[in-house]
PDB file of N, CA and C in Angstrom:
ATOM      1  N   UNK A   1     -25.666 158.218-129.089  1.00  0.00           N
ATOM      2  CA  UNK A   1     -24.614 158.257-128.086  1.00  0.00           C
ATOM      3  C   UNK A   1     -24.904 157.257-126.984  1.00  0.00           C
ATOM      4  N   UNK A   2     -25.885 157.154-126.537  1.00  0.00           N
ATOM      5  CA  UNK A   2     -26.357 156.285-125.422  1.00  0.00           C
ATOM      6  C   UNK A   2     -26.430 155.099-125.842  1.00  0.00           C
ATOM      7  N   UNK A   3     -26.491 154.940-127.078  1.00  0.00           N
ATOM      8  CA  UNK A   3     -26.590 152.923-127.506  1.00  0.00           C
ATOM      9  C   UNK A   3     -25.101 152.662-127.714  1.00  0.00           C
ATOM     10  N   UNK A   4     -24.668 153.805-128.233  1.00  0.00           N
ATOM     11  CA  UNK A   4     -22.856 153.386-127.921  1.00  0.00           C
ATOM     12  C   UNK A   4     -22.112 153.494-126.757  1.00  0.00           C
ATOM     13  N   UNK A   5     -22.684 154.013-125.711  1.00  0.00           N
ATOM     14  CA  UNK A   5     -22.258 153.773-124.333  1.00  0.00           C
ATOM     15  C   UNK A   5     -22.832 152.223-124.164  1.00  0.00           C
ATOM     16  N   UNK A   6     -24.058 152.140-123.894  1.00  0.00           N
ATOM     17  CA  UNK A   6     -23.946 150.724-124.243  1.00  0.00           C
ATOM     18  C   UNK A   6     -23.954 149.777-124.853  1.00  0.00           C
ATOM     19  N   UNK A   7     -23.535 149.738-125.495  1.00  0.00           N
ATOM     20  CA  UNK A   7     -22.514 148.483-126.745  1.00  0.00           C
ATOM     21  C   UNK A   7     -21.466 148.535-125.984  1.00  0.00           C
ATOM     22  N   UNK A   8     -20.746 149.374-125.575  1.00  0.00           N
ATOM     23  CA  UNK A   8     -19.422 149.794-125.198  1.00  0.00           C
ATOM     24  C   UNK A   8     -18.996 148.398-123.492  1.00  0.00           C
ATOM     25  N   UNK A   9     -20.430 149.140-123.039  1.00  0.00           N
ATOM     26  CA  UNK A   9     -20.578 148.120-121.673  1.00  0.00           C
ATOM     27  C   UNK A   9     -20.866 146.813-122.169  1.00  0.00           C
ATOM     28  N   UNK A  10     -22.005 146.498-122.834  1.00  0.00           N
ATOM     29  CA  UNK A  10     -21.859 144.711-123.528  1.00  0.00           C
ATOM     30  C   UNK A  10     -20.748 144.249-123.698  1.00  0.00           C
ATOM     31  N   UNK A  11     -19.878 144.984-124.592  1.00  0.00           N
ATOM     32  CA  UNK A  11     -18.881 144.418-125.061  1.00  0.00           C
ATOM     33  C   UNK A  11     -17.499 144.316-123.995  1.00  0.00           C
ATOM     34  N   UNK A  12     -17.771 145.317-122.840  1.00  0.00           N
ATOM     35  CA  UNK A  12     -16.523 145.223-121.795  1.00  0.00           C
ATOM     36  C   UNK A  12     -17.251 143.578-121.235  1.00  0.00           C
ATOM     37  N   UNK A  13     -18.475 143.620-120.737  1.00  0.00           N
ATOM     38  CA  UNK A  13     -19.043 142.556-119.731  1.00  0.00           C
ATOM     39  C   UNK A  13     -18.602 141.054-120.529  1.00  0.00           C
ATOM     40  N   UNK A  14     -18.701 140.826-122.227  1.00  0.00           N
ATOM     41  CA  UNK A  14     -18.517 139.998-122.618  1.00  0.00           C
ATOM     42  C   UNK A  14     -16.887 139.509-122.438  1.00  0.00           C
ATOM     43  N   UNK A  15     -16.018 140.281-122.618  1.00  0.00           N
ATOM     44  CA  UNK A  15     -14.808 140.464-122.168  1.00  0.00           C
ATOM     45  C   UNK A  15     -14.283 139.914-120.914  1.00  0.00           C
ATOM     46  N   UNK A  16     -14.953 140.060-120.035  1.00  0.00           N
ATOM     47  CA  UNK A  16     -14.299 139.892-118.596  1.00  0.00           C
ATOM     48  C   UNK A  16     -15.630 138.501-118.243  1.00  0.00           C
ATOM     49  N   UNK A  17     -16.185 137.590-119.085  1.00  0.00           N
ATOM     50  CA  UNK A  17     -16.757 136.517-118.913  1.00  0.00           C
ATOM     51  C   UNK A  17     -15.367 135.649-118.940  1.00  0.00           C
ATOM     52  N   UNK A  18     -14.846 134.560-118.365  1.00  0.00           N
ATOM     53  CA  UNK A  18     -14.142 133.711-119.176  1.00  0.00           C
ATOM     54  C   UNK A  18     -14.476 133.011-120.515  1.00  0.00           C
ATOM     55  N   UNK A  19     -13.789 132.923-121.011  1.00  0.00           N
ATOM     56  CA  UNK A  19     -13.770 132.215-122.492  1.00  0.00           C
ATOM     57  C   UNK A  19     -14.431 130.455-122.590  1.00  0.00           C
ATOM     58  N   UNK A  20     -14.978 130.015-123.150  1.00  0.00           N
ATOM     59  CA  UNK A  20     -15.319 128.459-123.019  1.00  0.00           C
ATOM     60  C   UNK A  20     -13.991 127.400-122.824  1.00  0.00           C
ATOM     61  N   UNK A  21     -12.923 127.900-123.759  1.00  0.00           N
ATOM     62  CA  UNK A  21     -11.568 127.186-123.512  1.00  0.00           C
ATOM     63  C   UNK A  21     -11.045 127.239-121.957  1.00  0.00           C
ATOM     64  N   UNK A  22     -11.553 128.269-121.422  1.00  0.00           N
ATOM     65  CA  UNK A  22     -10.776 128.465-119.980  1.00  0.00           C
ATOM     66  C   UNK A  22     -12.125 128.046-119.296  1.00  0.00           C
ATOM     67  N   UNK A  23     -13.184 127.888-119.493  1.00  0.00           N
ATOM     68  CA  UNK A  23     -14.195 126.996-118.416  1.00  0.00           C
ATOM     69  C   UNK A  23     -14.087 125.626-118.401  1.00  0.00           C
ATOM     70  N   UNK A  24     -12.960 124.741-119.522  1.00  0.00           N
ATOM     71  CA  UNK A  24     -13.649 123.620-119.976  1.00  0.00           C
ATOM     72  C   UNK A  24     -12.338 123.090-119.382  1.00  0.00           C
ATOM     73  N   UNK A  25     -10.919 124.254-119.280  1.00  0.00           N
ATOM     74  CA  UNK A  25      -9.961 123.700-118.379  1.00  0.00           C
ATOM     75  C   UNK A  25      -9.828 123.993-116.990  1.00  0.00           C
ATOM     76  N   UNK A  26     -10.618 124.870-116.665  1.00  0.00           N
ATOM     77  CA  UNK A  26     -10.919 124.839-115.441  1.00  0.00           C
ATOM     78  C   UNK A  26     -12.073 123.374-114.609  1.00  0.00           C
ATOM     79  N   UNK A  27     -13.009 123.022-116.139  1.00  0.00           N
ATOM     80  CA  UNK A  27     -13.643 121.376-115.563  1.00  0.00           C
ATOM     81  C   UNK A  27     -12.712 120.382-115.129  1.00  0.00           C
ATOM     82  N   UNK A  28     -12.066 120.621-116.538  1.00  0.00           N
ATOM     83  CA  UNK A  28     -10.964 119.364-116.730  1.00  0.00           C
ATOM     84  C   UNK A  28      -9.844 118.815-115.559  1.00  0.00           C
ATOM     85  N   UNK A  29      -9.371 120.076-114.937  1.00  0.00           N
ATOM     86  CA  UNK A  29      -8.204 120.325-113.488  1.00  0.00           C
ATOM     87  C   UNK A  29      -9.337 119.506-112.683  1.00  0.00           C
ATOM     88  N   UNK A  30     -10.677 120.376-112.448  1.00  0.00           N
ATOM     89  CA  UNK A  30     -11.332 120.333-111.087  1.00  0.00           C
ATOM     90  C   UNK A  30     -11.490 119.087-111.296  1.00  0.00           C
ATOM     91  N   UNK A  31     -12.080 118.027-112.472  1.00  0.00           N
ATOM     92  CA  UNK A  31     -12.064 116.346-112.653  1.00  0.00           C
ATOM     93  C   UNK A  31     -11.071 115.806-112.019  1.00  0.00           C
ATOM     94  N   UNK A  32      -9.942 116.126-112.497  1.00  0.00           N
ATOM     95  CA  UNK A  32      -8.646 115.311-112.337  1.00  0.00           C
ATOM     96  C   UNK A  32      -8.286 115.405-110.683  1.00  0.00           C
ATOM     97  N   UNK A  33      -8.339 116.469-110.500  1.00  0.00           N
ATOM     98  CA  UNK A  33      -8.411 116.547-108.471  1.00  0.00           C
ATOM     99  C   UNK A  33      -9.325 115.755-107.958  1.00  0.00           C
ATOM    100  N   UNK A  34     -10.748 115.861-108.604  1.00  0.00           N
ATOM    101  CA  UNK A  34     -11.328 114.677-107.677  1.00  0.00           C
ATOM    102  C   UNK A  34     -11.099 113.056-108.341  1.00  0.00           C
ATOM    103  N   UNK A  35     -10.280 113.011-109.764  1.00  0.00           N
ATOM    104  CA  UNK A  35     -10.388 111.431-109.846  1.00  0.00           C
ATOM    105  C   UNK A  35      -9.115 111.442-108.948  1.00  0.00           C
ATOM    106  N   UNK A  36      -8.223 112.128-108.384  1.00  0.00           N
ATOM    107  CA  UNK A  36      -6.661 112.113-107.824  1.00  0.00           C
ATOM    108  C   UNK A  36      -7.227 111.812-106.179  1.00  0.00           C
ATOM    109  N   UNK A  37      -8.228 112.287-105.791  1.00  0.00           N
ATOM    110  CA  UNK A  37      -8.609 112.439-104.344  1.00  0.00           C
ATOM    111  C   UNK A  37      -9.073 111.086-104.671  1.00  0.00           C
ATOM    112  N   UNK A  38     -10.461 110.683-105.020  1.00  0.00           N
ATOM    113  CA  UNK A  38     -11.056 109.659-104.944  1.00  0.00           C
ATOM    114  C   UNK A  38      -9.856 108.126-104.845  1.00  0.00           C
ATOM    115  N   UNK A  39      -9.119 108.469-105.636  1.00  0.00           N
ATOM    116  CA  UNK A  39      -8.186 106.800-106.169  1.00  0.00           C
ATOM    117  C   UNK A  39      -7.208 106.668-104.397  1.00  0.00           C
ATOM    118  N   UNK A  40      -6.714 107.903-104.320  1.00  0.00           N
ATOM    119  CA  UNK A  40      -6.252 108.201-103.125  1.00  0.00           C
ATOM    120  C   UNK A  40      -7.151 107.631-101.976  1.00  0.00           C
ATOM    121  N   UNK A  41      -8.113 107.734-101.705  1.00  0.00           N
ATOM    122  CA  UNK A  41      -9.437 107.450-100.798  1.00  0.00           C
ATOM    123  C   UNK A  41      -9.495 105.488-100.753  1.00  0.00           C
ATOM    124  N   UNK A  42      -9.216 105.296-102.310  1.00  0.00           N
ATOM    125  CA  UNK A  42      -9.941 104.107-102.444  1.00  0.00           C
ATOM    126  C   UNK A  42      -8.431 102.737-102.080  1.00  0.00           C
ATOM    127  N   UNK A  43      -7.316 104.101-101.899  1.00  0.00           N
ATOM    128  CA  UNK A  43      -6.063 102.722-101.770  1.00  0.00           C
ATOM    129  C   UNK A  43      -5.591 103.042-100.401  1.00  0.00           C
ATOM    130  N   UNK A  44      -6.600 103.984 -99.989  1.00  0.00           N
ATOM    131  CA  UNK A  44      -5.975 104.471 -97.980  1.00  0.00           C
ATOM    132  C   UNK A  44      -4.900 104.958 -98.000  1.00  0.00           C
ATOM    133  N   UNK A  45      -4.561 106.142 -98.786  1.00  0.00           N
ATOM    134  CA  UNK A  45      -3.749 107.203 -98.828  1.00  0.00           C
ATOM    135  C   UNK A  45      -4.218 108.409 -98.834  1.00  0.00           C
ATOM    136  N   UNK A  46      -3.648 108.781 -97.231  1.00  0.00           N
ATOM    137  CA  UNK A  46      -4.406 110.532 -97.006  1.00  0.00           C
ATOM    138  C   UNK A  46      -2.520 111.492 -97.385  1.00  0.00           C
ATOM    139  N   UNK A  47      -3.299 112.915 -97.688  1.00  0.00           N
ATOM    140  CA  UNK A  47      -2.388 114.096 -97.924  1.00  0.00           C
ATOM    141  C   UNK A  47      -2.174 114.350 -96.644  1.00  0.00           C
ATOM    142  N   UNK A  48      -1.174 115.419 -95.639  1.00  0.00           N
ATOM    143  CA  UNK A  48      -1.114 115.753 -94.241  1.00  0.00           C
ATOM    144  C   UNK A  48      -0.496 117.038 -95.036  1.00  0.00           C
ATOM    145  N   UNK A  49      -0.594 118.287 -94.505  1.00  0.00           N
ATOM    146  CA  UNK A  49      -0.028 119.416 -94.504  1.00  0.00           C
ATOM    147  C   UNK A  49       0.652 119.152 -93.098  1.00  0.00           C
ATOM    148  N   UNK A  50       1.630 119.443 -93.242  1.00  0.00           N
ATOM    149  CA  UNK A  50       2.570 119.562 -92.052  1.00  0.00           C
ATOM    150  C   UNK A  50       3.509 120.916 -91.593  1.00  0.00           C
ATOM    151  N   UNK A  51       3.172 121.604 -90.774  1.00  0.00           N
ATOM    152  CA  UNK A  51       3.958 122.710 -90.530  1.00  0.00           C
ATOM    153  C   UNK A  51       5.597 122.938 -90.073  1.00  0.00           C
ATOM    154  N   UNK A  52       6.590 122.902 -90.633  1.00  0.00           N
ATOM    155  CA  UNK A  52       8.023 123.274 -89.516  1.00  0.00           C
ATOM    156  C   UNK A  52       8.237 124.370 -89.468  1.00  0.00           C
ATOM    157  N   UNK A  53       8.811 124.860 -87.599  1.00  0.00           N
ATOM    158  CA  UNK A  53       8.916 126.184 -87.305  1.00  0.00           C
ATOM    159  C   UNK A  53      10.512 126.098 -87.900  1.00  0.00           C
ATOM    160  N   UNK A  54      11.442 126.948 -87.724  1.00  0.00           N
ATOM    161  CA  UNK A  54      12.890 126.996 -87.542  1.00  0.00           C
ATOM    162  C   UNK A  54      13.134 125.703 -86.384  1.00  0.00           C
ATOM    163  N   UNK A  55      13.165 125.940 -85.512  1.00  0.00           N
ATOM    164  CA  UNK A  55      13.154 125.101 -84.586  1.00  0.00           C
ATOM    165  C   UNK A  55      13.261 123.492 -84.875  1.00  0.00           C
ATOM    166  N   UNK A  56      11.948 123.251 -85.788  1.00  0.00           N
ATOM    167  CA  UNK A  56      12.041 121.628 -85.853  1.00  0.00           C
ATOM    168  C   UNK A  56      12.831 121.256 -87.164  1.00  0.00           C
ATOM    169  N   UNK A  57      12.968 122.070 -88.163  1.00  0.00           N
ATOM    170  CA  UNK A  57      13.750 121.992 -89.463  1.00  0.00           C
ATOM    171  C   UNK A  57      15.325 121.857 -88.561  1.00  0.00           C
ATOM    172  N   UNK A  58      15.669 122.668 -87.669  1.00  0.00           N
ATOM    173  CA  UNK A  58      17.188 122.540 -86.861  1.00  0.00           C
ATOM    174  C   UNK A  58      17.313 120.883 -86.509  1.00  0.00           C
ATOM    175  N   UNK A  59      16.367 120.232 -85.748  1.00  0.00           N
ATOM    176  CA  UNK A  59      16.523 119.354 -85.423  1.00  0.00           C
ATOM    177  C   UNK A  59      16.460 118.357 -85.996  1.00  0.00           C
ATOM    178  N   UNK A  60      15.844 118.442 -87.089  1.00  0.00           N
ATOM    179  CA  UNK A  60      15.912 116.911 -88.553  1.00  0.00           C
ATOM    180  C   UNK A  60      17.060 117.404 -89.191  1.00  0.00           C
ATOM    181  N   UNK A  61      17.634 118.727 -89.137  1.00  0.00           N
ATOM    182  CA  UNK A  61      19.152 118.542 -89.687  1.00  0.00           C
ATOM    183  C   UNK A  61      20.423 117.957 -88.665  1.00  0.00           C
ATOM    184  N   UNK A  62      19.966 118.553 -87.718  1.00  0.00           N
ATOM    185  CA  UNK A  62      20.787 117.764 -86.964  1.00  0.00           C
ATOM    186  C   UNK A  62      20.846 116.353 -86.394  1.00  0.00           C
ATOM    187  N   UNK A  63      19.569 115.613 -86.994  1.00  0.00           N
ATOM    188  CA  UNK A  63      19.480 114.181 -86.477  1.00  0.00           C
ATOM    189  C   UNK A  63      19.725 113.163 -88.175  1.00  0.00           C
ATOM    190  N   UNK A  64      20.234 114.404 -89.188  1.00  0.00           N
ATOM    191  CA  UNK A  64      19.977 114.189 -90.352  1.00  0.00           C
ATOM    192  C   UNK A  64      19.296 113.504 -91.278  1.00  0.00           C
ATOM    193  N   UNK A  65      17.863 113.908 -90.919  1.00  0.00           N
ATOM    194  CA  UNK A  65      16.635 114.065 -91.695  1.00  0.00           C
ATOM    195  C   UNK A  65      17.250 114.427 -93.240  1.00  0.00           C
ATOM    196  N   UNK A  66      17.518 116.035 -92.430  1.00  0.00           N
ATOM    197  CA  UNK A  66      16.876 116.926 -94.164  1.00  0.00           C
ATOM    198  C   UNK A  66      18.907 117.477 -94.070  1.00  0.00           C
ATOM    199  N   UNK A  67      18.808 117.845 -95.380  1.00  0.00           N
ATOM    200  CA  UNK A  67      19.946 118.153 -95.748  1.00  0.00           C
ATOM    201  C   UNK A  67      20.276 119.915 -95.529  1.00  0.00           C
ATOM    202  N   UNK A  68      21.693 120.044 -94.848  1.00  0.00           N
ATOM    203  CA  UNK A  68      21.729 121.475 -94.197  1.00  0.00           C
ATOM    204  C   UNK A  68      21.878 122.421 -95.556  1.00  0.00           C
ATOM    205  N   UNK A  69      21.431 123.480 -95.401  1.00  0.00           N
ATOM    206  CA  UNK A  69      20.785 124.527 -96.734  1.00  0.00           C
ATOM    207  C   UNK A  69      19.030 124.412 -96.758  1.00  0.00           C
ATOM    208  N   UNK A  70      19.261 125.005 -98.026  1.00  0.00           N
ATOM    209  CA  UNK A  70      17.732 125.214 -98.255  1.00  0.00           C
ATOM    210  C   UNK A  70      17.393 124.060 -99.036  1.00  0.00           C
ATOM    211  N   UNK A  71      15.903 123.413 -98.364  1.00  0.00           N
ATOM    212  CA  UNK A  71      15.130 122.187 -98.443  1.00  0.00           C
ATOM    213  C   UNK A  71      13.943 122.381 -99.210  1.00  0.00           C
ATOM    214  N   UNK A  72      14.027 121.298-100.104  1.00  0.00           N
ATOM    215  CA  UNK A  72      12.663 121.371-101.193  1.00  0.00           C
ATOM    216  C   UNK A  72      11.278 120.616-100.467  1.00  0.00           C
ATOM    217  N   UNK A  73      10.209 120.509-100.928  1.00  0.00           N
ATOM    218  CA  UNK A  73       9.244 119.884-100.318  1.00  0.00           C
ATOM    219  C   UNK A  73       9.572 118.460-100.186  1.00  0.00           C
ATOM    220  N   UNK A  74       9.816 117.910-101.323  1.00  0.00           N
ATOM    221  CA  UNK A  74      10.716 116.661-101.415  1.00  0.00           C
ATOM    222  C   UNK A  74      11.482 116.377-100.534  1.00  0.00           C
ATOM    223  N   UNK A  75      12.322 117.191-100.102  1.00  0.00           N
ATOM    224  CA  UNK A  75      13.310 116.651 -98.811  1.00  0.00           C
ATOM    225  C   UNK A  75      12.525 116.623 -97.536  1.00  0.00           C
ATOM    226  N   UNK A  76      11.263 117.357 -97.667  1.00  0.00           N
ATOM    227  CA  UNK A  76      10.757 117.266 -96.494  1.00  0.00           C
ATOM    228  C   UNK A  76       9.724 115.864 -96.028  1.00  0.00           C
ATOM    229  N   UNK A  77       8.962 115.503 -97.453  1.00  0.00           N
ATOM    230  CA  UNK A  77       8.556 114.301 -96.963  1.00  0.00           C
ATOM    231  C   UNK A  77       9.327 112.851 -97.361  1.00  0.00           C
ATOM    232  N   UNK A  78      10.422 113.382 -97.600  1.00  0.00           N
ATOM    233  CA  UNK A  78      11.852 112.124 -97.418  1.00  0.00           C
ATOM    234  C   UNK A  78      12.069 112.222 -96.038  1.00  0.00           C
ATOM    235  N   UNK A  79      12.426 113.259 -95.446  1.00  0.00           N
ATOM    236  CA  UNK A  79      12.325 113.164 -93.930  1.00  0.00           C
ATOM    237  C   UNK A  79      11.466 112.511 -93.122  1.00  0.00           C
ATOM    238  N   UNK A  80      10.439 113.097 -93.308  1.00  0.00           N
ATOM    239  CA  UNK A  80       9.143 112.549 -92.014  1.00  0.00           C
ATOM    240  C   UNK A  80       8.836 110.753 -92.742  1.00  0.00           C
ATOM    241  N   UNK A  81       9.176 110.864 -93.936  1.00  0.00           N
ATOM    242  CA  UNK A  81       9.115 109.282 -94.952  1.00  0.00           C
ATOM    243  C   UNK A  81      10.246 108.178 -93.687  1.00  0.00           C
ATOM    244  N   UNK A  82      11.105 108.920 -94.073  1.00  0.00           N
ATOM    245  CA  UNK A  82      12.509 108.081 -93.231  1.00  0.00           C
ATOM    246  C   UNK A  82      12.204 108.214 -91.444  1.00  0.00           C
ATOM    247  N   UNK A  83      11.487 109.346 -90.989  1.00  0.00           N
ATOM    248  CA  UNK A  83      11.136 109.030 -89.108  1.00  0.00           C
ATOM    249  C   UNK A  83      10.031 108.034 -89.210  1.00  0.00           C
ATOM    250  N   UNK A  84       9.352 107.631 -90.135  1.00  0.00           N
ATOM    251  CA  UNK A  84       8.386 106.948 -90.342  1.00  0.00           C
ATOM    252  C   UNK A  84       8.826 105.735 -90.312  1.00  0.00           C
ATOM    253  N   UNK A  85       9.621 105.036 -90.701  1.00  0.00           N
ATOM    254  CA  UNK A  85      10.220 103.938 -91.150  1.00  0.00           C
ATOM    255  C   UNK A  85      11.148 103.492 -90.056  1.00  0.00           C
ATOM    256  N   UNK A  86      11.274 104.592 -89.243  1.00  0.00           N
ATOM    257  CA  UNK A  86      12.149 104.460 -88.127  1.00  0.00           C
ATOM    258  C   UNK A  86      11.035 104.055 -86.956  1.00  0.00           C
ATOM    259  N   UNK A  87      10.074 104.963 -86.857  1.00  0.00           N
ATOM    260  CA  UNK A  87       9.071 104.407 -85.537  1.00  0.00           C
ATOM    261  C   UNK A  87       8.330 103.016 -86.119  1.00  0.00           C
ATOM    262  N   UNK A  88       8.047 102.161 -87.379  1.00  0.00           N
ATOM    263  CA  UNK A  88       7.314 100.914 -87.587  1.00  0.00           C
ATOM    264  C   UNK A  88       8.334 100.078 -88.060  1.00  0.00           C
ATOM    265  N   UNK A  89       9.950 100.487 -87.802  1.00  0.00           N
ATOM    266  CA  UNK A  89      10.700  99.300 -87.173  1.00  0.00           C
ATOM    267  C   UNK A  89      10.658  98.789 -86.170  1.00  0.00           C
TER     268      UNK A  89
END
């Protein structure tokens, strides 16, 4: 009874290891983020997280930035893309 309680536990612990297929795509992602960061680094292109309250989303629709409705991420750095282009005119 007690060696089949544990077998029982081996075999849960082996279970809840990830699998080699899911370690080798979990390498593969984590590679590709840093060859994506690095190339980024090497042509002087940084990422910015940028926050809008209600408030500033009102005012790029109304200076028509972003398009009135609901806005994809895309419309958002078409926006700050296009105030950009506007302040290094």
């Amino acid at each position: 009874m007690k060696q089949a309680v544990e077998s029982e536990a081996l075999i849960a612990a082996a279970e809840a290891e990830p699998s080699v297929a899911t370690l080798l795509r979990r390498r593969r992602a984590t590679a590709e983020r840093v060859r994506r960061h690095r190339e980024r680094q090497r042509t002087g292109m940084r990422i910015a997280r940028i926050r809008f309250n209600s408030r500033d989303i009102a005012a790029l629709v109304g200076r028509g930035f972003l398009p009135e409705g609901k806005c994809t991420d895309a419309d958002f750095e078409c926006a700050v893309l296009a105030m950009l282009d506007i302040i290094q005119a």
